[in-house]
PDB file of N, CA and C in Angstrom:
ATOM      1  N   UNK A   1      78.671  63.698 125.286  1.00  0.00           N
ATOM      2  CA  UNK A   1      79.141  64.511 124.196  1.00  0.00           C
ATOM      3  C   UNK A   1      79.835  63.609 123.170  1.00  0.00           C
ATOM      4  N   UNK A   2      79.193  64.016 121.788  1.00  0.00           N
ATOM      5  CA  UNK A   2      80.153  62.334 121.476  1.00  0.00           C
ATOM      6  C   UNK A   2      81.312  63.540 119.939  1.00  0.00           C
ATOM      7  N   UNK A   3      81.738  62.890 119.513  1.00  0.00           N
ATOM      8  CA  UNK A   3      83.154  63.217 118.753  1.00  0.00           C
ATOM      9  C   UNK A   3      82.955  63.277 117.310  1.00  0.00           C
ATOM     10  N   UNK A   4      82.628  64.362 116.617  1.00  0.00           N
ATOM     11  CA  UNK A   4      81.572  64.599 115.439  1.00  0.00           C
ATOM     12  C   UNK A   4      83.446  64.619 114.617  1.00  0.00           C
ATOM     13  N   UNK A   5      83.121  64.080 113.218  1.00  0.00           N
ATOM     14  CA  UNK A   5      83.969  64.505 112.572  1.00  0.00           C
ATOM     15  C   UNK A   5      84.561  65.465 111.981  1.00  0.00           C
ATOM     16  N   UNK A   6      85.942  65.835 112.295  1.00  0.00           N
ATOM     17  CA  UNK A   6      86.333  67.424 111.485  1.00  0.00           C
ATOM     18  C   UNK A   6      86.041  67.005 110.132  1.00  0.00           C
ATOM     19  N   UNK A   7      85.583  68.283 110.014  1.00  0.00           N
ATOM     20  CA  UNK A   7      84.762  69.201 108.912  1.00  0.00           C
ATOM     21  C   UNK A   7      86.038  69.762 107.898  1.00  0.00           C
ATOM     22  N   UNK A   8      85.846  70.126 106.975  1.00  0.00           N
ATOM     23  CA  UNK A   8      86.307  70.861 105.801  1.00  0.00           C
ATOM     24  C   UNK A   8      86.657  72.136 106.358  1.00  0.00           C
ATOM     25  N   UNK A   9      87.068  73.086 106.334  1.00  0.00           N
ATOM     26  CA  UNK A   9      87.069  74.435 106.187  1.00  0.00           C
ATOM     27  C   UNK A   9      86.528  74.974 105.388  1.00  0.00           C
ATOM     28  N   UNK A  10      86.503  74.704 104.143  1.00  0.00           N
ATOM     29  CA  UNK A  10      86.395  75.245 102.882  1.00  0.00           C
ATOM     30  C   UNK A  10      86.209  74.039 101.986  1.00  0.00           C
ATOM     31  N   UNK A  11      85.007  74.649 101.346  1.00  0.00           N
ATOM     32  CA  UNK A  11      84.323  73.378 100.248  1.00  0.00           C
ATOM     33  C   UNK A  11      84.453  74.301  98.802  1.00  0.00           C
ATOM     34  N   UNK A  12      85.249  73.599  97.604  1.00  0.00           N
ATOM     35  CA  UNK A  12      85.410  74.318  96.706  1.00  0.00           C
ATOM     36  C   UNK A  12      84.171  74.049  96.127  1.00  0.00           C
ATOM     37  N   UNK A  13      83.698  75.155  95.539  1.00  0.00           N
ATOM     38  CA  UNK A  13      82.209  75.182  95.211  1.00  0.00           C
ATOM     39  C   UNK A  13      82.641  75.094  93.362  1.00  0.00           C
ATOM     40  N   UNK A  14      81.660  74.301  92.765  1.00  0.00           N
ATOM     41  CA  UNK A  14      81.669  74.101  91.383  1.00  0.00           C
ATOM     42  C   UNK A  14      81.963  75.316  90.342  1.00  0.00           C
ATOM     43  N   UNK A  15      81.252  76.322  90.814  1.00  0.00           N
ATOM     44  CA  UNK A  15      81.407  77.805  90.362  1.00  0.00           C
ATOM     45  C   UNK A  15      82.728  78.998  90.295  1.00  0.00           C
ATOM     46  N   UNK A  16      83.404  78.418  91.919  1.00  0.00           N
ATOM     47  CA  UNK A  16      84.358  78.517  91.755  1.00  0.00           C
ATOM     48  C   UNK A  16      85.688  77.643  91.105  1.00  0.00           C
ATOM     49  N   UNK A  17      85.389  76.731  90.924  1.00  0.00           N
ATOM     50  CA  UNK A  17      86.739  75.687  89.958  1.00  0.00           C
ATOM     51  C   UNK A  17      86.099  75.939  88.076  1.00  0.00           C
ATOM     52  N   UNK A  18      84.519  76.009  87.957  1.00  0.00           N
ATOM     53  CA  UNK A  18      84.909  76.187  86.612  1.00  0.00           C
ATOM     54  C   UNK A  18      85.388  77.867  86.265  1.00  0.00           C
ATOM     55  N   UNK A  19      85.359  78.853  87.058  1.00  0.00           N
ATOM     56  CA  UNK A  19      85.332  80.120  86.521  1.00  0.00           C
ATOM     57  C   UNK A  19      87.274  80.148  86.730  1.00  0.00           C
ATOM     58  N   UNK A  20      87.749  79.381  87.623  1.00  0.00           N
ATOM     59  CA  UNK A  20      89.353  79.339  87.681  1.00  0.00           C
ATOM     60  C   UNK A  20      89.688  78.673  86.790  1.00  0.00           C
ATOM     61  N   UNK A  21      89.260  77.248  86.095  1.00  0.00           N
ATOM     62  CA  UNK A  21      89.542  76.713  84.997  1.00  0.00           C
ATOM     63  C   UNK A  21      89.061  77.074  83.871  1.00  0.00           C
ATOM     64  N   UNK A  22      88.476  77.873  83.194  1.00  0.00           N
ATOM     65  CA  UNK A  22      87.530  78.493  82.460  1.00  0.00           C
ATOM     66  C   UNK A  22      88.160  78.020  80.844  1.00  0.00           C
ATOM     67  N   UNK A  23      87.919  77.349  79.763  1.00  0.00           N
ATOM     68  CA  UNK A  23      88.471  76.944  78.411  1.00  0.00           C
ATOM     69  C   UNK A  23      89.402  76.471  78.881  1.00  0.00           C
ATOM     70  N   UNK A  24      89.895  75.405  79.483  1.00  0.00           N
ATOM     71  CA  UNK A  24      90.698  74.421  79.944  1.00  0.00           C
ATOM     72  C   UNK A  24      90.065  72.780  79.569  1.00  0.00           C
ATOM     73  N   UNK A  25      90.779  72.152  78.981  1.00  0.00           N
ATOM     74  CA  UNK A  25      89.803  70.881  78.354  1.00  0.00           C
ATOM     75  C   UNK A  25      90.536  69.732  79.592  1.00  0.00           C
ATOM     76  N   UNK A  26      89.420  69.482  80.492  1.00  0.00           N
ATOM     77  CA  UNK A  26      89.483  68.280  81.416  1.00  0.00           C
ATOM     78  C   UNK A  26      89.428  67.048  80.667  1.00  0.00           C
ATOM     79  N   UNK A  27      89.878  66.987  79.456  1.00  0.00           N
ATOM     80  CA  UNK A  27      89.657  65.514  79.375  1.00  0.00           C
ATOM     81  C   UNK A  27      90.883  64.832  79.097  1.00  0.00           C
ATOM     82  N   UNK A  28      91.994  65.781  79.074  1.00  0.00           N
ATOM     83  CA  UNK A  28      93.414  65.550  79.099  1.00  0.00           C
ATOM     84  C   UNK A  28      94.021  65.496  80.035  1.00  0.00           C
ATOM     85  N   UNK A  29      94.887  64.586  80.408  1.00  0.00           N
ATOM     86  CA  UNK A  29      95.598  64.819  81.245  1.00  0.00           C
ATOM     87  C   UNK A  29      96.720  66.398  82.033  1.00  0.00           C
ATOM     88  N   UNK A  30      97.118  67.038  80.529  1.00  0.00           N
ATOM     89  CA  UNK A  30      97.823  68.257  80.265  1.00  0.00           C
ATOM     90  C   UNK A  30      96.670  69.070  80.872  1.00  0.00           C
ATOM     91  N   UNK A  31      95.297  69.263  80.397  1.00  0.00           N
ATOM     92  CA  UNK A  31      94.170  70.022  80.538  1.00  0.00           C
ATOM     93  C   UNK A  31      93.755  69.938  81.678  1.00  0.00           C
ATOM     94  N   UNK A  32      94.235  69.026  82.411  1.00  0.00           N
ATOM     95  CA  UNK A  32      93.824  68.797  84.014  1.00  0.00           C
ATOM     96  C   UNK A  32      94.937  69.343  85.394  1.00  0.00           C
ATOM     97  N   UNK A  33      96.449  69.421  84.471  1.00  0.00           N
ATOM     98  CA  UNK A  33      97.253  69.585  85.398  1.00  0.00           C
ATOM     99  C   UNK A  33      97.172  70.885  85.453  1.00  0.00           C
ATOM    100  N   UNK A  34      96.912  71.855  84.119  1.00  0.00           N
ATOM    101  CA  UNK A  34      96.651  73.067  84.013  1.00  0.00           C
ATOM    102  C   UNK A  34      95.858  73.608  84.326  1.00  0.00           C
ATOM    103  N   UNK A  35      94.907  72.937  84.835  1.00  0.00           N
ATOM    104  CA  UNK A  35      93.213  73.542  85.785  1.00  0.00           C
ATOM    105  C   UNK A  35      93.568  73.747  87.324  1.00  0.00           C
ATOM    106  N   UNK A  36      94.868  72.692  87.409  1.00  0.00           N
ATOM    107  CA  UNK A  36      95.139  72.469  88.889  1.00  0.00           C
ATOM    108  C   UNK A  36      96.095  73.524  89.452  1.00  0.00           C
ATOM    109  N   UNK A  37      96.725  74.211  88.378  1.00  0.00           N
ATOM    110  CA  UNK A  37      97.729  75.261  88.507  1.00  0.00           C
ATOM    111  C   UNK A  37      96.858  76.131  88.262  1.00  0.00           C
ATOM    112  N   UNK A  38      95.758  76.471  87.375  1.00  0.00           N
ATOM    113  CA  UNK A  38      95.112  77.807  87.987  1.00  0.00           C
ATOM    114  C   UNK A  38      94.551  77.832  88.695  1.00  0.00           C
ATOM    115  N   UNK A  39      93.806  76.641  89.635  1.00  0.00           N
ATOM    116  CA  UNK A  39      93.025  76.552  90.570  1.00  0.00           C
ATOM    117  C   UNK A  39      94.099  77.183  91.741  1.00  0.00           C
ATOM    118  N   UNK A  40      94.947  76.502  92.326  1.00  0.00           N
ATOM    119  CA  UNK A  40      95.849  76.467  93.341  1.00  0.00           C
ATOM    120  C   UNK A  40      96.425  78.400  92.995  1.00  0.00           C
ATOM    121  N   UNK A  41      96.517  79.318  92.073  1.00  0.00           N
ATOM    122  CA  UNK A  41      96.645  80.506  91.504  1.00  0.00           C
ATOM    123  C   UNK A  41      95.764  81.233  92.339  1.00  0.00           C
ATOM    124  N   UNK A  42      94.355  81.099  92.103  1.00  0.00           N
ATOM    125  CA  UNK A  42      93.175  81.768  92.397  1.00  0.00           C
ATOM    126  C   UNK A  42      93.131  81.253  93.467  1.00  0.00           C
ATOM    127  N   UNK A  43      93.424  80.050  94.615  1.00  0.00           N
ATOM    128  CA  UNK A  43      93.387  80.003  95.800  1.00  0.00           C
ATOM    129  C   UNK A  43      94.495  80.984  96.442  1.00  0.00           C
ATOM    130  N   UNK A  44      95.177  80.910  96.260  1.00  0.00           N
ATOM    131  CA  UNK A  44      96.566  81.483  96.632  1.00  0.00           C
ATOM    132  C   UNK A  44      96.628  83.041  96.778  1.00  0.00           C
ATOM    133  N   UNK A  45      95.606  83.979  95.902  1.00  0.00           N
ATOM    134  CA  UNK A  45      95.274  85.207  95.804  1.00  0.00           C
ATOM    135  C   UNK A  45      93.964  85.299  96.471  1.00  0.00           C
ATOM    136  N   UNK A  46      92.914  84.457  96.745  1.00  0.00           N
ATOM    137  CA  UNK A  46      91.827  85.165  97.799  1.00  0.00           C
ATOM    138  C   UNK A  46      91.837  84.524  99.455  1.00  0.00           C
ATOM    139  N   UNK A  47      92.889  83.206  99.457  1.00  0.00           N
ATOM    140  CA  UNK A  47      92.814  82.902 100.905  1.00  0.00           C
ATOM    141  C   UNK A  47      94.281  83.245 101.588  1.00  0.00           C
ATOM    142  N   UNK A  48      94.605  83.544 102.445  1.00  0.00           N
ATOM    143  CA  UNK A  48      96.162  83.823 102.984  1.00  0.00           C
ATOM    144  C   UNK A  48      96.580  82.437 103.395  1.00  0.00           C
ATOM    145  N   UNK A  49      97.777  82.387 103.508  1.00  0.00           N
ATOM    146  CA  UNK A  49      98.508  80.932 103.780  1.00  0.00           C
ATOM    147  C   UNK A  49      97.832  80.365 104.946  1.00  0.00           C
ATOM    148  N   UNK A  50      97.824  80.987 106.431  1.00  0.00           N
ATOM    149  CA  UNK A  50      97.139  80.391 107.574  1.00  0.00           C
ATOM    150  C   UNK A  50      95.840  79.314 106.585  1.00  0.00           C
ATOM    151  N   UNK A  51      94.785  80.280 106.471  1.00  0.00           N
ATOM    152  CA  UNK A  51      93.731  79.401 106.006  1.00  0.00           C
ATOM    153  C   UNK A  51      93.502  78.310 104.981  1.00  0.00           C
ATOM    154  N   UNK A  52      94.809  78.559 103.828  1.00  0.00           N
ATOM    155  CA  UNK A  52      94.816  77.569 103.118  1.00  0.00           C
ATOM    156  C   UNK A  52      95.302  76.453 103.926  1.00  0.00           C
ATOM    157  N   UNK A  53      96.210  76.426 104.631  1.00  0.00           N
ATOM    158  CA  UNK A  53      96.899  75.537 105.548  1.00  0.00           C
ATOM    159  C   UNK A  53      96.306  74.536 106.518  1.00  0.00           C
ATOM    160  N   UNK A  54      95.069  75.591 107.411  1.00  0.00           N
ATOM    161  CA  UNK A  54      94.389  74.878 107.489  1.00  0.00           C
ATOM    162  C   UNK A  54      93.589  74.225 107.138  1.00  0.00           C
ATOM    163  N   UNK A  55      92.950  74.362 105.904  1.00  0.00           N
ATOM    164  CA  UNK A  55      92.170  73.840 105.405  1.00  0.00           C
ATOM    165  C   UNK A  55      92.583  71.888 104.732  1.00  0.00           C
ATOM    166  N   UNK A  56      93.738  72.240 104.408  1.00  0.00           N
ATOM    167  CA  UNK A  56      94.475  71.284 104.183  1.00  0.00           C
ATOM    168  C   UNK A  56      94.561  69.935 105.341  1.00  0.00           C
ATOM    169  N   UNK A  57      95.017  70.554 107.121  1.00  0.00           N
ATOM    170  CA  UNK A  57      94.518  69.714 108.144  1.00  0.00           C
ATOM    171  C   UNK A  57      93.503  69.830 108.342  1.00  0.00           C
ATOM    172  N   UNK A  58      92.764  70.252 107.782  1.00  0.00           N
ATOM    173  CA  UNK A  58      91.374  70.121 107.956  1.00  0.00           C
ATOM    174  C   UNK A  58      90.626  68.624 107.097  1.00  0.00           C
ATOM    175  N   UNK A  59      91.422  68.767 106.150  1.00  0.00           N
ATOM    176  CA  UNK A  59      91.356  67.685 104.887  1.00  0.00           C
ATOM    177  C   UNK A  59      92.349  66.399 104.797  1.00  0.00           C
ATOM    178  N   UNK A  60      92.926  66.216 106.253  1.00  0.00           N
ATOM    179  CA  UNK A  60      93.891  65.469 106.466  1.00  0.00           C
ATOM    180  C   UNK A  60      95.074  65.466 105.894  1.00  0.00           C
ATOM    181  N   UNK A  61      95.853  66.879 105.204  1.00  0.00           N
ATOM    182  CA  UNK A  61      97.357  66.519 105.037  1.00  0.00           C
ATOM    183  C   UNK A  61      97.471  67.449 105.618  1.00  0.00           C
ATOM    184  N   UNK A  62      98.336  66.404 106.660  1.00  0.00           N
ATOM    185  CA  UNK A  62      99.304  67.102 107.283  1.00  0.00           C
ATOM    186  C   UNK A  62     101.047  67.663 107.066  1.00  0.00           C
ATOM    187  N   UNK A  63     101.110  67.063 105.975  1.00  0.00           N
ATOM    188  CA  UNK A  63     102.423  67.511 105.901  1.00  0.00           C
ATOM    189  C   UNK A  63     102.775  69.132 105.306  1.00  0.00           C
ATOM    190  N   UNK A  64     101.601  69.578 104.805  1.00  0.00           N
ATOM    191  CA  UNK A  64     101.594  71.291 104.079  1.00  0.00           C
ATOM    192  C   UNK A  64     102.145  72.024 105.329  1.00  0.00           C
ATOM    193  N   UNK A  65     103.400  72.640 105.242  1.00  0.00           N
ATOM    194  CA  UNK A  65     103.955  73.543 105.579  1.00  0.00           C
ATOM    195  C   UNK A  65     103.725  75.193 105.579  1.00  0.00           C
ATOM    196  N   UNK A  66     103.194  75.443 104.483  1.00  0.00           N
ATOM    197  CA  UNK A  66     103.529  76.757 103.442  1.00  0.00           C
ATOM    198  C   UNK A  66     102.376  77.050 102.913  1.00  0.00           C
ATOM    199  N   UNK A  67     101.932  77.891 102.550  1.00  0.00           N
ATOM    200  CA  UNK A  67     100.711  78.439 102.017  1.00  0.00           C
ATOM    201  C   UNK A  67     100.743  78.073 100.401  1.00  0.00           C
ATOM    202  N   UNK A  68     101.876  78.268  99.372  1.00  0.00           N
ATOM    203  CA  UNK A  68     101.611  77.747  98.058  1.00  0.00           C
ATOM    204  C   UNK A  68     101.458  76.356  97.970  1.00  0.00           C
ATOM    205  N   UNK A  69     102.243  75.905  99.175  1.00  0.00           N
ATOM    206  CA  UNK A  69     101.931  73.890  99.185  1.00  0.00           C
ATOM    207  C   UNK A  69     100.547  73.731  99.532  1.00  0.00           C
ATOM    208  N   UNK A  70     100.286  74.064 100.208  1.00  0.00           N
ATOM    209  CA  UNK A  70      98.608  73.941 100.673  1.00  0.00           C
ATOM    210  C   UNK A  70      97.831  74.439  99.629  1.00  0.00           C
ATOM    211  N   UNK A  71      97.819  75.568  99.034  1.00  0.00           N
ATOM    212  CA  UNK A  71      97.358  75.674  97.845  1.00  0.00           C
ATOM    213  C   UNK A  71      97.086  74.642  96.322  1.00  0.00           C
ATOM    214  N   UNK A  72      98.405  74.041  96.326  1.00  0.00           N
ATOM    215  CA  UNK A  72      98.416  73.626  95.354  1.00  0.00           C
ATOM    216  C   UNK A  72      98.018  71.475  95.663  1.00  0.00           C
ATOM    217  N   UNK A  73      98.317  71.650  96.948  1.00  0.00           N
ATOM    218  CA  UNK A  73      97.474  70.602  97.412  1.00  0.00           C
ATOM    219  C   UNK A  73      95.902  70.470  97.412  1.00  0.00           C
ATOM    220  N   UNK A  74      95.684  71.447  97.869  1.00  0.00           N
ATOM    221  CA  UNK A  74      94.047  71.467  97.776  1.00  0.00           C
ATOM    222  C   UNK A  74      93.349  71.428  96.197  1.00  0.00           C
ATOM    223  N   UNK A  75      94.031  72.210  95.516  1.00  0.00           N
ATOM    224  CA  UNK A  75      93.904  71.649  93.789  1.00  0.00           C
ATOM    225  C   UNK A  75      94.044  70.530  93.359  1.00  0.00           C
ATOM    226  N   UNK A  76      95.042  69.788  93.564  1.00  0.00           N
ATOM    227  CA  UNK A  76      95.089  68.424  93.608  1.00  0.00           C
ATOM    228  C   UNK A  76      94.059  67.419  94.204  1.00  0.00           C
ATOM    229  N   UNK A  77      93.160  68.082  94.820  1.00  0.00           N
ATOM    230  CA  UNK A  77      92.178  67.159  95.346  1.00  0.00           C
ATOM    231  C   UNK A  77      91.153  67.630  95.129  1.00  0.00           C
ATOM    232  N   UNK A  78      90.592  68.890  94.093  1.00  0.00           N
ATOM    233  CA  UNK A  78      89.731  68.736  93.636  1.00  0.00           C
ATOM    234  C   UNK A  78      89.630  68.565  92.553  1.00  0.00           C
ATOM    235  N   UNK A  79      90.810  68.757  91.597  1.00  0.00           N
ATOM    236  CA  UNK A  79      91.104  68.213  90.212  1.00  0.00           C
ATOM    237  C   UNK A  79      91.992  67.217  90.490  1.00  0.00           C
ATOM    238  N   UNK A  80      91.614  65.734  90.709  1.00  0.00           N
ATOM    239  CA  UNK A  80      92.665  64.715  90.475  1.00  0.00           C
ATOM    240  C   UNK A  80      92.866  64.509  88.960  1.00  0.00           C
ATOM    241  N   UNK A  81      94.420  63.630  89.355  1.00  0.00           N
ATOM    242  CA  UNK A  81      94.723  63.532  87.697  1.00  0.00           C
ATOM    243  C   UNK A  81      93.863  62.681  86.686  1.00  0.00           C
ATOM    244  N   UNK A  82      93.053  61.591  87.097  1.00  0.00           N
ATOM    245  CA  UNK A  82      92.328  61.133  86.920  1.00  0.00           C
ATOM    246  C   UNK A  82      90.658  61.166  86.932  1.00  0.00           C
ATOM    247  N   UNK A  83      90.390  61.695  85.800  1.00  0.00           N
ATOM    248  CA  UNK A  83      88.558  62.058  86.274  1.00  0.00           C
ATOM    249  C   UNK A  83      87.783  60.932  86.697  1.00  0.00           C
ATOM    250  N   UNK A  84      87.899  59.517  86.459  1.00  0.00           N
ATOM    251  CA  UNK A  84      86.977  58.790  87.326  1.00  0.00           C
ATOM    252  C   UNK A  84      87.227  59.213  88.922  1.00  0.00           C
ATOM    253  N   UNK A  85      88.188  59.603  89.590  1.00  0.00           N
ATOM    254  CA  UNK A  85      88.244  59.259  90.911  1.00  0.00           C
ATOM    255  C   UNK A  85      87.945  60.693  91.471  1.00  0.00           C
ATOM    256  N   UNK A  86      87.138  61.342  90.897  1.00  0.00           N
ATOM    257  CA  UNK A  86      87.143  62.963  90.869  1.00  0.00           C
ATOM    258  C   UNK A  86      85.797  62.817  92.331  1.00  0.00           C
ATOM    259  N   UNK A  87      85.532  63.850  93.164  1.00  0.00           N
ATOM    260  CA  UNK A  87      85.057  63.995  94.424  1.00  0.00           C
ATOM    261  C   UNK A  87      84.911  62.642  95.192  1.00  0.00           C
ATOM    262  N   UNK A  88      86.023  61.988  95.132  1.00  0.00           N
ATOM    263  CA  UNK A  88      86.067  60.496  95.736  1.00  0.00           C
ATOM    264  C   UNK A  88      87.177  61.295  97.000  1.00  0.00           C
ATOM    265  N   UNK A  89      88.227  62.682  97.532  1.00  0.00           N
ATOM    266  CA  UNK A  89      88.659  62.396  98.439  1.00  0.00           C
ATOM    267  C   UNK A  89      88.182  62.712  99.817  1.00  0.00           C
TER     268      UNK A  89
END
């Protein structure tokens, strides 16, 4: 039996980050932190804390406590502040 790597929980799908960021200009820095606060918004209202949480150890941070931290963590990693390093985590 060999030792497959944990998996994601939850894969933010493209459809869902542009319809949460929707007229938000990614090419700013401001325009990016503000995609990441409505993203982490719209997570926060369709998943309950458990699942955001896990999803988070699922994604290796472990330190999310709380369901809005996990939330707003998981935004952070699909909108980094930086667009070159964007689906690099």
């Amino acid at each position: 039996m060999t030792n497959a790597e944990p998996r994601p929980l939850v894969t933010l799908s493209g459809a869902f980050l542009r319809r949460a960021a929707r007229r938000v200009d990614l090419s700013t820095g401001a325009g990016r932190a503000t995609a990441r606060l409505l993203v982490a918004i719209e997570l926060g209202r369709q998943m309950e804390a458990e699942q955001l949480i896990q999803t988070c150890r699922a994604n290796g941070l472990r330190h999310v406590c709380a369901g809005h931290q996990a939330a707003h963590a998981l935004a952070a990693l699909a909108i980094p502040v930086h667009p070159e390093v964007e689906g690099r985590h």
